[in-house]
PDB file of N, CA and C in Angstrom:
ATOM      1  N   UNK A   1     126.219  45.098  84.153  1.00  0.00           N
ATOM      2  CA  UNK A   1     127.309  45.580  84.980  1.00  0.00           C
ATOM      3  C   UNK A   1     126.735  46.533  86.027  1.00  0.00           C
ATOM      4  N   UNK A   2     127.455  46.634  87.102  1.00  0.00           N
ATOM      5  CA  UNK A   2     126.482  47.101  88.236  1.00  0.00           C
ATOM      6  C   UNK A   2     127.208  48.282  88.600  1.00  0.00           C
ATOM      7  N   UNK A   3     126.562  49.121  89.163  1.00  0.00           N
ATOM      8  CA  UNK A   3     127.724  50.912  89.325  1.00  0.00           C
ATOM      9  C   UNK A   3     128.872  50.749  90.130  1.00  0.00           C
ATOM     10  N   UNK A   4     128.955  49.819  91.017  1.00  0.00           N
ATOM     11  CA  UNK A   4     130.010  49.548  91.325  1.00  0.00           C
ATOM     12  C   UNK A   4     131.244  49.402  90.238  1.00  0.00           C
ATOM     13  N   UNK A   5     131.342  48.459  89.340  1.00  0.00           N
ATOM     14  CA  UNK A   5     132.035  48.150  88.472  1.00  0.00           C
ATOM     15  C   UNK A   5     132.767  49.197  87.460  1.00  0.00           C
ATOM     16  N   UNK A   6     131.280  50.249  87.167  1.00  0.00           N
ATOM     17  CA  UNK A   6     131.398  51.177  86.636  1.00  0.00           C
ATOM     18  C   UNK A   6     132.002  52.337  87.364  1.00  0.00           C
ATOM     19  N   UNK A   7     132.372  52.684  88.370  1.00  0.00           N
ATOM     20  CA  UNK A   7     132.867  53.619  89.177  1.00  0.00           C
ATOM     21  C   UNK A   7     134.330  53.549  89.334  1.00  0.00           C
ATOM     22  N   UNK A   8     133.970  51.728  89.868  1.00  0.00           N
ATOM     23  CA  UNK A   8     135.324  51.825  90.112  1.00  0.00           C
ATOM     24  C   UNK A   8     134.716  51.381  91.978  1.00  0.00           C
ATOM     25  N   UNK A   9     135.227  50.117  92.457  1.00  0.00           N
ATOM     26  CA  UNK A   9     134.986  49.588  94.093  1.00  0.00           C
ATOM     27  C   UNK A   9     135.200  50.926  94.772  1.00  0.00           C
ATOM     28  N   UNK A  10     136.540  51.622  95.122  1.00  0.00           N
ATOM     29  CA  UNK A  10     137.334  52.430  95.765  1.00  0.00           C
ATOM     30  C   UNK A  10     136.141  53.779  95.806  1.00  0.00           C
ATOM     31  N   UNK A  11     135.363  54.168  94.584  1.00  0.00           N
ATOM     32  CA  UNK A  11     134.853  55.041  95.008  1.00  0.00           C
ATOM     33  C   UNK A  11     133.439  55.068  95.483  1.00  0.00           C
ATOM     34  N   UNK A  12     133.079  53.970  95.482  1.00  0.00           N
ATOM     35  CA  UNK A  12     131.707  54.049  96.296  1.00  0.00           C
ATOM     36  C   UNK A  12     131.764  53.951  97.501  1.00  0.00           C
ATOM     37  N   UNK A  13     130.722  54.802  98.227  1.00  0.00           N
ATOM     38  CA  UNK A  13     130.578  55.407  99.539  1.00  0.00           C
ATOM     39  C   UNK A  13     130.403  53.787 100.215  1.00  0.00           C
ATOM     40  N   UNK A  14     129.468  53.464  99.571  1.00  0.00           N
ATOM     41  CA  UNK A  14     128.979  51.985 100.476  1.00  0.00           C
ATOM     42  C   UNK A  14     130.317  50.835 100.609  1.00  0.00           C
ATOM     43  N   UNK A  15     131.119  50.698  99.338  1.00  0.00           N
ATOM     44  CA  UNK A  15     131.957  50.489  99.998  1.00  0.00           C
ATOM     45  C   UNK A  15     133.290  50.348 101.042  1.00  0.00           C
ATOM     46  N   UNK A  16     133.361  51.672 100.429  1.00  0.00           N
ATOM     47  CA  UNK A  16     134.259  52.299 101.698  1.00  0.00           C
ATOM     48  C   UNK A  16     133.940  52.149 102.801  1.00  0.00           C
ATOM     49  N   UNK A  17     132.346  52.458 103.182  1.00  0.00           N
ATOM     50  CA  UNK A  17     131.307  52.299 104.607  1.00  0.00           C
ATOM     51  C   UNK A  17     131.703  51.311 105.140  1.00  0.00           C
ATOM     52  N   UNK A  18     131.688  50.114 104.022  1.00  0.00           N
ATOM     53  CA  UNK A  18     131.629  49.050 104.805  1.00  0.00           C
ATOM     54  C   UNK A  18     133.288  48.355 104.842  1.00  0.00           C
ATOM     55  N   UNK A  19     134.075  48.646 104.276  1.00  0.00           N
ATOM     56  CA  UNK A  19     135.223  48.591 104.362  1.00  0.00           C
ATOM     57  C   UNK A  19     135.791  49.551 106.324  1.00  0.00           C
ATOM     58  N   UNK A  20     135.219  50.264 106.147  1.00  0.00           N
ATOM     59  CA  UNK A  20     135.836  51.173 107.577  1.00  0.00           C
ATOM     60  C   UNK A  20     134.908  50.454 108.556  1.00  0.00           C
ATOM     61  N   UNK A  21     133.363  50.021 108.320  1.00  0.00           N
ATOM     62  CA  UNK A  21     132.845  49.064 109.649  1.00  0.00           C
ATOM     63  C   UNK A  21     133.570  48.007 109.578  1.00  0.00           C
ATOM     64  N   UNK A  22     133.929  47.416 108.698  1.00  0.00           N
ATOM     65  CA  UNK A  22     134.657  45.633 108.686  1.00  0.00           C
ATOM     66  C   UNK A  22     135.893  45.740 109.601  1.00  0.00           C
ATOM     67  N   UNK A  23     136.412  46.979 109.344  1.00  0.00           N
ATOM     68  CA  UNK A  23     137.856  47.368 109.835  1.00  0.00           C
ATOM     69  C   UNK A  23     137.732  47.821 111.939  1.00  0.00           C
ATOM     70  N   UNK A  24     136.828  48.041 111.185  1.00  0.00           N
ATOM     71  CA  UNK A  24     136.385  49.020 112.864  1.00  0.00           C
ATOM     72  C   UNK A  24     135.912  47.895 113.798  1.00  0.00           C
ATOM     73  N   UNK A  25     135.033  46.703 113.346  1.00  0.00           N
ATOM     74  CA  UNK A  25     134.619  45.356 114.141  1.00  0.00           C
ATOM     75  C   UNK A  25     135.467  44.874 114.972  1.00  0.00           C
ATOM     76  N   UNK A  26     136.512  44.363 113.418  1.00  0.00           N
ATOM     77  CA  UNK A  26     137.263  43.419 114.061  1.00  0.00           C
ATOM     78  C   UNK A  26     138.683  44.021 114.864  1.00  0.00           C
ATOM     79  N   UNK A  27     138.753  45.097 114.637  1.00  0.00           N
ATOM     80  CA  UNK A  27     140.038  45.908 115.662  1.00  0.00           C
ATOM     81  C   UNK A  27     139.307  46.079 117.294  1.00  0.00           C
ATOM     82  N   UNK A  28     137.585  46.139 117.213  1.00  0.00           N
ATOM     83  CA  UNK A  28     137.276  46.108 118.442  1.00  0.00           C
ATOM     84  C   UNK A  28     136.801  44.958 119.246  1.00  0.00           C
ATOM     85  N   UNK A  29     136.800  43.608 118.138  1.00  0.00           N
ATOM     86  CA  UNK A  29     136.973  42.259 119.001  1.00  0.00           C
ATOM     87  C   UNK A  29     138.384  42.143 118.969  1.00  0.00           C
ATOM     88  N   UNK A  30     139.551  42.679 118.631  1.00  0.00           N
ATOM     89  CA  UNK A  30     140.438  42.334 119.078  1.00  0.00           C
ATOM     90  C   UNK A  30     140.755  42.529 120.004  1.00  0.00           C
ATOM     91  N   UNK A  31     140.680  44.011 120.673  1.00  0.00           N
ATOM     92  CA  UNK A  31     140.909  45.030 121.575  1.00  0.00           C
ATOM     93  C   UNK A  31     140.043  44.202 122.812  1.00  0.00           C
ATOM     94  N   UNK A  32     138.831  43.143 122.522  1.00  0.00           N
ATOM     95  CA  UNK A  32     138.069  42.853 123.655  1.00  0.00           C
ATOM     96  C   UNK A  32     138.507  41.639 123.471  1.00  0.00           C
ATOM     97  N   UNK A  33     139.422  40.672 122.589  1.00  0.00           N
ATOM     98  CA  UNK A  33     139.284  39.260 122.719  1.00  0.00           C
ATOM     99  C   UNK A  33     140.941  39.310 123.691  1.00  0.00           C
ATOM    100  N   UNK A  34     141.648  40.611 123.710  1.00  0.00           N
ATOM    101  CA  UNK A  34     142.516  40.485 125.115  1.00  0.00           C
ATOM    102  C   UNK A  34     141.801  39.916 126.860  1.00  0.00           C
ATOM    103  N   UNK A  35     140.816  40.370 126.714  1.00  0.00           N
ATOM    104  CA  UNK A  35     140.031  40.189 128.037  1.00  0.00           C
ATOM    105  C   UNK A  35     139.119  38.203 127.855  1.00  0.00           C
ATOM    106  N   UNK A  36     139.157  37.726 126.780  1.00  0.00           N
ATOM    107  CA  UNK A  36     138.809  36.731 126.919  1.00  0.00           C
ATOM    108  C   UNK A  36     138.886  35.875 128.268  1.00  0.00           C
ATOM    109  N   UNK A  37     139.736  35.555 128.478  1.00  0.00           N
ATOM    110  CA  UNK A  37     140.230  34.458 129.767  1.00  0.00           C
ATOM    111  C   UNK A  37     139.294  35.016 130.803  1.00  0.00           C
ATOM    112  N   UNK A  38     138.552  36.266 130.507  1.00  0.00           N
ATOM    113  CA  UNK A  38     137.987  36.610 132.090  1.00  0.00           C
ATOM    114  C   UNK A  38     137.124  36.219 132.162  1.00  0.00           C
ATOM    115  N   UNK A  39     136.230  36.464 130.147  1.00  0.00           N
ATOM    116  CA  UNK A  39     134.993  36.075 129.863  1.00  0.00           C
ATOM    117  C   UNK A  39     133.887  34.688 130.916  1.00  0.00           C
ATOM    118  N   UNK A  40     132.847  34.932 130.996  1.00  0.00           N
ATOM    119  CA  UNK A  40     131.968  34.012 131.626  1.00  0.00           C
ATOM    120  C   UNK A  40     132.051  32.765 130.018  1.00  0.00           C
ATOM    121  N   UNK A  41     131.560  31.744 130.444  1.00  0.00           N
ATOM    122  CA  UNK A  41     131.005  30.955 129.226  1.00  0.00           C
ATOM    123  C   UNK A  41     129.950  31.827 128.282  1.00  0.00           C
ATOM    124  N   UNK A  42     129.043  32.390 128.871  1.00  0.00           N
ATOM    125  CA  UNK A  42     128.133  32.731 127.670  1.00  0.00           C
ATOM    126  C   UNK A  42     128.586  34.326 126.829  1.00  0.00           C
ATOM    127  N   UNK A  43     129.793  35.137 127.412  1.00  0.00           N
ATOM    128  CA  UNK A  43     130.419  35.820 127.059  1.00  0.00           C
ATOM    129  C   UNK A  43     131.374  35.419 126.191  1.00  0.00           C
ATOM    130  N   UNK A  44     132.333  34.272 126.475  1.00  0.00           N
ATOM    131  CA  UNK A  44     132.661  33.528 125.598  1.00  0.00           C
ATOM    132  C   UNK A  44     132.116  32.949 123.798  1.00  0.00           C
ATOM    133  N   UNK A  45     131.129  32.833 124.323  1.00  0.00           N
ATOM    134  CA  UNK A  45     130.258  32.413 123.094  1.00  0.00           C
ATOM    135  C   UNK A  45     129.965  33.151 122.354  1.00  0.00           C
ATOM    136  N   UNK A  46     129.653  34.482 122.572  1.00  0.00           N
ATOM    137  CA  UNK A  46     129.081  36.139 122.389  1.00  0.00           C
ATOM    138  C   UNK A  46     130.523  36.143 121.458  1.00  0.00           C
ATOM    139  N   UNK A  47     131.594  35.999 122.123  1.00  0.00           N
ATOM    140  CA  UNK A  47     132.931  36.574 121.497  1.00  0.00           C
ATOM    141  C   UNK A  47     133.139  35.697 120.041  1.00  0.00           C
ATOM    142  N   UNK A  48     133.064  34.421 120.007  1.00  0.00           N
ATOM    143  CA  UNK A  48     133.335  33.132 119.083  1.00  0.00           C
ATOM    144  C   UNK A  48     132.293  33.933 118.173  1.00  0.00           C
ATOM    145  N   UNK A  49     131.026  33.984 118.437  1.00  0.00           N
ATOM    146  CA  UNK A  49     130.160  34.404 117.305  1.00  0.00           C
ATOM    147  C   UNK A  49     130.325  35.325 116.482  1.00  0.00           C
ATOM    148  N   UNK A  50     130.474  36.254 117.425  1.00  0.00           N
ATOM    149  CA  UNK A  50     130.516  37.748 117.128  1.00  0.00           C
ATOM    150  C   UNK A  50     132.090  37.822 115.955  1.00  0.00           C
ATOM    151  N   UNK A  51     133.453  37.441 116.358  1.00  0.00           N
ATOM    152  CA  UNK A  51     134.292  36.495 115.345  1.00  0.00           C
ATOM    153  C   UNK A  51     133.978  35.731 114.018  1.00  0.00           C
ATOM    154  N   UNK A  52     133.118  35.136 114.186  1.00  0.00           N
ATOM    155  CA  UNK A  52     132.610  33.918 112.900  1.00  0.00           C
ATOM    156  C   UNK A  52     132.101  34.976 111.821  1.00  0.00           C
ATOM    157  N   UNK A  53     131.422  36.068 112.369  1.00  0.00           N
ATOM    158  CA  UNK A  53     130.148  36.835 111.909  1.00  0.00           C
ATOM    159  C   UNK A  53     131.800  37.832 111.018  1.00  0.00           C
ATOM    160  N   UNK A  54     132.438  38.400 111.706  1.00  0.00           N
ATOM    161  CA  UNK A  54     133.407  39.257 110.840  1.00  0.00           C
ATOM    162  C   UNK A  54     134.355  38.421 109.865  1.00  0.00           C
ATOM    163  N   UNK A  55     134.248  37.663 110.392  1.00  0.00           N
ATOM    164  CA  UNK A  55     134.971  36.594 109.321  1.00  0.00           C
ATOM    165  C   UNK A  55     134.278  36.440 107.992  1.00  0.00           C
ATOM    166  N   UNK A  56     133.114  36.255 108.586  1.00  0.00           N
ATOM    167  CA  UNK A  56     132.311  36.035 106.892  1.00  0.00           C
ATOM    168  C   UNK A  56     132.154  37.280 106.130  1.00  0.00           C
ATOM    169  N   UNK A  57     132.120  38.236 107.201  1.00  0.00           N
ATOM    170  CA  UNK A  57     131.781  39.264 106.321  1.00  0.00           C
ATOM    171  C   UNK A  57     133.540  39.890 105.158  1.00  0.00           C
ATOM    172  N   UNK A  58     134.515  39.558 106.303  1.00  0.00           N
ATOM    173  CA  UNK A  58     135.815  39.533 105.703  1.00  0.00           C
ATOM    174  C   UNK A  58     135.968  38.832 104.630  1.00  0.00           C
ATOM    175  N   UNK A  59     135.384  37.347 104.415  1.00  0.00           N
ATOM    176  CA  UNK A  59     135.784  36.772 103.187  1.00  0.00           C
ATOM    177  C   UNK A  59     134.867  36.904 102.325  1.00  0.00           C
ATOM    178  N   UNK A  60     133.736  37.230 102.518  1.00  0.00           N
ATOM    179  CA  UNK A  60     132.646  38.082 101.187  1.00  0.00           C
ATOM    180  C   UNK A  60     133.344  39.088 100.745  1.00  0.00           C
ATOM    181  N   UNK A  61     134.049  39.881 101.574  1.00  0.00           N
ATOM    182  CA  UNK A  61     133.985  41.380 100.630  1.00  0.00           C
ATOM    183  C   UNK A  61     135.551  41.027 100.307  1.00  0.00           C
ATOM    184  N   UNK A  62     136.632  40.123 100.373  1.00  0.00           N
ATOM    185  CA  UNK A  62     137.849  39.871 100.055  1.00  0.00           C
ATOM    186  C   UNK A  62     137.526  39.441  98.793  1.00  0.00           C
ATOM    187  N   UNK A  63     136.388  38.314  98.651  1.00  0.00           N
ATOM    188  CA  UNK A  63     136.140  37.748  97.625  1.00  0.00           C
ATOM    189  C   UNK A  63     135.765  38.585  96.173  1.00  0.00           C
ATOM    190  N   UNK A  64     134.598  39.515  96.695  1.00  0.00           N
ATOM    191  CA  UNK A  64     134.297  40.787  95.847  1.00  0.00           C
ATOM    192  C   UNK A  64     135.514  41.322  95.376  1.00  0.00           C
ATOM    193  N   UNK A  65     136.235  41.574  96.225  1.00  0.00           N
ATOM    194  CA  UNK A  65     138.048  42.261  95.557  1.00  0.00           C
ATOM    195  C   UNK A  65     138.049  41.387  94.567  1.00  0.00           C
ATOM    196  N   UNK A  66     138.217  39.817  94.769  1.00  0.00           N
ATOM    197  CA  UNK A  66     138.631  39.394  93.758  1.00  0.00           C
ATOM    198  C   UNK A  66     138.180  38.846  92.634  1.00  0.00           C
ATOM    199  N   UNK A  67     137.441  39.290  92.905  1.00  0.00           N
ATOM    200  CA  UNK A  67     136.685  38.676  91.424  1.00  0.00           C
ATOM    201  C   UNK A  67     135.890  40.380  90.511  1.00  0.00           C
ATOM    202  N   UNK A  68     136.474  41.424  91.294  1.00  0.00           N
ATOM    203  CA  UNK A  68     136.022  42.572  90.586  1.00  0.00           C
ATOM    204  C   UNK A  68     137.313  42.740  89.441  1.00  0.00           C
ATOM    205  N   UNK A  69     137.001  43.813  88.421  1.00  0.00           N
ATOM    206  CA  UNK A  69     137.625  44.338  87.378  1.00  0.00           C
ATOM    207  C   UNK A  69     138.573  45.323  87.446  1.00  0.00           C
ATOM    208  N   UNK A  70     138.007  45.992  88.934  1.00  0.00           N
ATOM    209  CA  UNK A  70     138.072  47.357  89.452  1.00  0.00           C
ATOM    210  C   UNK A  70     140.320  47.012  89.612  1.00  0.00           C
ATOM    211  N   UNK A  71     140.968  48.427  89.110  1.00  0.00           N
ATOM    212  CA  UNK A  71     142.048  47.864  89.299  1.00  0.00           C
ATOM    213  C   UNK A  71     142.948  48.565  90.543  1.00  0.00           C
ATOM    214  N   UNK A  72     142.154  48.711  91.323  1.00  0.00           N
ATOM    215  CA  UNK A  72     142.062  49.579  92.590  1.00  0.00           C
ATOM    216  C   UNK A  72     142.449  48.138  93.549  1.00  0.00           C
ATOM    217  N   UNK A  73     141.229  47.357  93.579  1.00  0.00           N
ATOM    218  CA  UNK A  73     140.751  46.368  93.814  1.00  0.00           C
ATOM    219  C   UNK A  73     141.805  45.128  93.550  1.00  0.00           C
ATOM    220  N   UNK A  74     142.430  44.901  92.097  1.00  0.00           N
ATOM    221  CA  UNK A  74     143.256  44.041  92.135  1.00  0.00           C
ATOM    222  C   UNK A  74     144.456  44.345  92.931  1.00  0.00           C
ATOM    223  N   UNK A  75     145.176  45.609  93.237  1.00  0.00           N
ATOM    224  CA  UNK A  75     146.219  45.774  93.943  1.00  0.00           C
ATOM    225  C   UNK A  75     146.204  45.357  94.857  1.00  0.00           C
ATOM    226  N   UNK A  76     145.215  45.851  95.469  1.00  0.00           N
ATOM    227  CA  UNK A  76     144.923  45.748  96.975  1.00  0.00           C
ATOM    228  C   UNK A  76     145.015  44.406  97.422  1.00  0.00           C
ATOM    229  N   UNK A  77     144.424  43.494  96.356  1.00  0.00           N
ATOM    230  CA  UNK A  77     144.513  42.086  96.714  1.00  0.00           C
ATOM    231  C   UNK A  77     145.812  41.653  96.499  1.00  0.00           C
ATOM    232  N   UNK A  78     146.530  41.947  95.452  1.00  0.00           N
ATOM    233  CA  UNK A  78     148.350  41.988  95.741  1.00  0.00           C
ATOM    234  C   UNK A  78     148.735  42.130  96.598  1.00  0.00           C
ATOM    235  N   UNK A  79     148.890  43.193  97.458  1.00  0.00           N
ATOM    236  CA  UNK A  79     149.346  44.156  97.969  1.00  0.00           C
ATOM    237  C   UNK A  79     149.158  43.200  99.699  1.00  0.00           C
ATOM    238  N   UNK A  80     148.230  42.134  99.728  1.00  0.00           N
ATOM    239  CA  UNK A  80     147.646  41.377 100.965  1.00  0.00           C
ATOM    240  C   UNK A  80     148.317  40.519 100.627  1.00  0.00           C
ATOM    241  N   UNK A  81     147.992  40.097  99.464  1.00  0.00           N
ATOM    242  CA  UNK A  81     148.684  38.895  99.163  1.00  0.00           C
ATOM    243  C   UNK A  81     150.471  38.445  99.504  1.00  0.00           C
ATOM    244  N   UNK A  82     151.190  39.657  99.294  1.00  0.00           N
ATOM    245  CA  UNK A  82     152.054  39.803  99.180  1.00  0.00           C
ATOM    246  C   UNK A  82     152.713  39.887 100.827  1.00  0.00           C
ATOM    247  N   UNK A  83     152.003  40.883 101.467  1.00  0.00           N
ATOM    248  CA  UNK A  83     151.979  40.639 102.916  1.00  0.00           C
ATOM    249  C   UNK A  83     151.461  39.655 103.253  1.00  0.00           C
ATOM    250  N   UNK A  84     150.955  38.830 103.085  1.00  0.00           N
ATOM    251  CA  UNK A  84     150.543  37.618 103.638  1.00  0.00           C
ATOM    252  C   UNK A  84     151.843  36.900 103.475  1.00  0.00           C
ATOM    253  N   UNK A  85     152.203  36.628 102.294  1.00  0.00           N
ATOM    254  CA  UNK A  85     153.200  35.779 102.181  1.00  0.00           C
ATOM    255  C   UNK A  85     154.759  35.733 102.365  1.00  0.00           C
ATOM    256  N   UNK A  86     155.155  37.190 102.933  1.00  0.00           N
ATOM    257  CA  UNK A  86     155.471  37.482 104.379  1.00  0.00           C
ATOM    258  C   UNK A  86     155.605  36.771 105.364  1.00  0.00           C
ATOM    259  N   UNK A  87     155.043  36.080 105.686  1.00  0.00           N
ATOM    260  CA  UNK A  87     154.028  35.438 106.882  1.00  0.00           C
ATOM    261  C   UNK A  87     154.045  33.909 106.559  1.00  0.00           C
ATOM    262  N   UNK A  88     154.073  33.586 105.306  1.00  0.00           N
ATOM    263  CA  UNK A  88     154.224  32.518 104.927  1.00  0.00           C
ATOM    264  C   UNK A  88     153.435  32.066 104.403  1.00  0.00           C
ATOM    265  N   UNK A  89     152.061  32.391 104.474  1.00  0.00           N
ATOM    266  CA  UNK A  89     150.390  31.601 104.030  1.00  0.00           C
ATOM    267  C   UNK A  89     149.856  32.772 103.306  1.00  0.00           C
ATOM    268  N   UNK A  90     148.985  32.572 102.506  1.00  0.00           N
ATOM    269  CA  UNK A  90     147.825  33.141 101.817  1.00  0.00           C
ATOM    270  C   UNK A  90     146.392  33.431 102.657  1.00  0.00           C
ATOM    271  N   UNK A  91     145.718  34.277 101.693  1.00  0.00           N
ATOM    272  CA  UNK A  91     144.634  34.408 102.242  1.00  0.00           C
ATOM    273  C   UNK A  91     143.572  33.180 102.609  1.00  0.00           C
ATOM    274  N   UNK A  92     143.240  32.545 101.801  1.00  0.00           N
ATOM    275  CA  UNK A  92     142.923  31.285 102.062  1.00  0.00           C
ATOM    276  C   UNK A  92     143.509  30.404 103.175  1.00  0.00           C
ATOM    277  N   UNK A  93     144.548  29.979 103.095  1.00  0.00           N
ATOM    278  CA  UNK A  93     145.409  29.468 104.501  1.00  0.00           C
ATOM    279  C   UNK A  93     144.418  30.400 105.805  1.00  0.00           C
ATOM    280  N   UNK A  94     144.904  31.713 105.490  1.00  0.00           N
ATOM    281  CA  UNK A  94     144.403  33.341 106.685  1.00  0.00           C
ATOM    282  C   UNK A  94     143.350  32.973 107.538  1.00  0.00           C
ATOM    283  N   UNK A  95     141.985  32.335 106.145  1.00  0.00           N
ATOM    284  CA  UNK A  95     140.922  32.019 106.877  1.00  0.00           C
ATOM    285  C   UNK A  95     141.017  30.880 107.515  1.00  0.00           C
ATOM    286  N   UNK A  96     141.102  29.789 106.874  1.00  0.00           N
ATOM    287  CA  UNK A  96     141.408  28.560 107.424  1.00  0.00           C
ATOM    288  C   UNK A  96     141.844  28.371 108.758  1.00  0.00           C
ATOM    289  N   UNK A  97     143.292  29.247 109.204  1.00  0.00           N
ATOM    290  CA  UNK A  97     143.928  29.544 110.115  1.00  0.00           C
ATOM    291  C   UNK A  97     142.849  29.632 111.149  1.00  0.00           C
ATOM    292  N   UNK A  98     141.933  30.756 111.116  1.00  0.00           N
ATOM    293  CA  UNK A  98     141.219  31.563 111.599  1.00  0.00           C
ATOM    294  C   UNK A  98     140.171  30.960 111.953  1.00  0.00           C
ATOM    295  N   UNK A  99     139.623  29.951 111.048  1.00  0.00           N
ATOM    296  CA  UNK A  99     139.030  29.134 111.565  1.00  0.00           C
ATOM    297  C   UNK A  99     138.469  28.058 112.720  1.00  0.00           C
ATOM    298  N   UNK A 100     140.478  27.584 112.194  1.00  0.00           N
ATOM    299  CA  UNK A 100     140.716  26.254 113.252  1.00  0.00           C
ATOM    300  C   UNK A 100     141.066  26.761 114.588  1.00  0.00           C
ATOM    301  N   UNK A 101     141.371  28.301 114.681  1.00  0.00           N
ATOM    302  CA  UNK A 101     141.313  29.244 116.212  1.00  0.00           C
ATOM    303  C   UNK A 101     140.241  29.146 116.748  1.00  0.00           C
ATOM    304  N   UNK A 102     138.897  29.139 116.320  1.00  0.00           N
ATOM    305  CA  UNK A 102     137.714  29.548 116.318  1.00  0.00           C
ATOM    306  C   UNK A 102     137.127  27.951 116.601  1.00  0.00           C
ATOM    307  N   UNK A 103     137.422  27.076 115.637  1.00  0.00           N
ATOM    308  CA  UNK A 103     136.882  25.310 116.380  1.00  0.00           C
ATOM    309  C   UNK A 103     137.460  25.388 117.912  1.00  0.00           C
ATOM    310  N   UNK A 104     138.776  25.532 118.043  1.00  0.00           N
ATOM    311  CA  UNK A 104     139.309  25.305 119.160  1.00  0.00           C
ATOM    312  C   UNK A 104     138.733  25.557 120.358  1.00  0.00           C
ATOM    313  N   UNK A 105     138.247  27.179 119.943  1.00  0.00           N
ATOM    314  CA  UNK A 105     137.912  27.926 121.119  1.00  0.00           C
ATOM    315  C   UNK A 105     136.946  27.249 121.632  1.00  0.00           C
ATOM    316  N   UNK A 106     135.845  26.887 120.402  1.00  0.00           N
ATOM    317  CA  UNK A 106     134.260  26.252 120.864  1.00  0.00           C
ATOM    318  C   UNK A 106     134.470  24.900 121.423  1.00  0.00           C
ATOM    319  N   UNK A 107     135.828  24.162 121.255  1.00  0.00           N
ATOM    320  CA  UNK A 107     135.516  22.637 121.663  1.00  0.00           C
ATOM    321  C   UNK A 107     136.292  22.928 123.037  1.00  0.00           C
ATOM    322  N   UNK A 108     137.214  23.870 123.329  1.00  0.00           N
ATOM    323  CA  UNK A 108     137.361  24.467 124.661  1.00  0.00           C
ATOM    324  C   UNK A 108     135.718  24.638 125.664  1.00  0.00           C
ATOM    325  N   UNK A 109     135.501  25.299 125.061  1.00  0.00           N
ATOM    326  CA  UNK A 109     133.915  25.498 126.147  1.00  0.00           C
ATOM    327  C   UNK A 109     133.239  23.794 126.189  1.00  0.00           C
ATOM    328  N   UNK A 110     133.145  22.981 125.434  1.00  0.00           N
ATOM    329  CA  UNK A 110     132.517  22.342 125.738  1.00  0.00           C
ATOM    330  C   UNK A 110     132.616  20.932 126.896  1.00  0.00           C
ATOM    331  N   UNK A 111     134.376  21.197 127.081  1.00  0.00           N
ATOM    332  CA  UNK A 111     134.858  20.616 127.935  1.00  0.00           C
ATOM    333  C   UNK A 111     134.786  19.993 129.353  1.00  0.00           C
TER     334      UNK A 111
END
């Protein structure tokens, strides 16, 4: 069992760290994927990547939620879950969604 487990997710520094960079990324490709349409093509591409890259890192550490013990951790995944479905879809759907935004964009450029 790894100190994480033993602590408890919520109180390790590293994850929190990386919980507030994950958070902090993608609020600032959002804040820049308003300006898309102005983007050049290879700015474009910069943006799609730079996207793909928080994505993965979003569904690694979603995944870690769920499959930890930590019961910090299970809420939280409720607690999304629940807002998600809100919305109508799950997390899974979320990515998926997120995905097929992300094919689009790239078969846009290649046009």
């Amino acid at each position: 069992m790894g100190v994480v487990e033993l602590m408890g997710m919520f109180d390790s520094d590293l994850v929190q760290q990386e919980a507030t960079q994950l958070f902090q990324d993608y609020q600032n490709l959002m804040k820049l994927g308003g300006n898309y349409g102005k983007f050049d093509l290879k700015g474009k591409k910069i943006f799609i990547e730079q996207m793909e890259s928080v994505m993965d890192r979003y569904r690694i550490f979603m995944k870690r939620f769920e499959l930890s013990e930590d019961f910090m951790a299970k809420m939280t995944m409720e607690q999304l879950k629940t807002q998600l479905s809100q919305f109508g879809t799950n997390p899974q759907q979320m990515f998926e969604q997120m995905n097929q935004t992300l094919e689009r964009m790239k078969a846009e450029l290649k046009e």
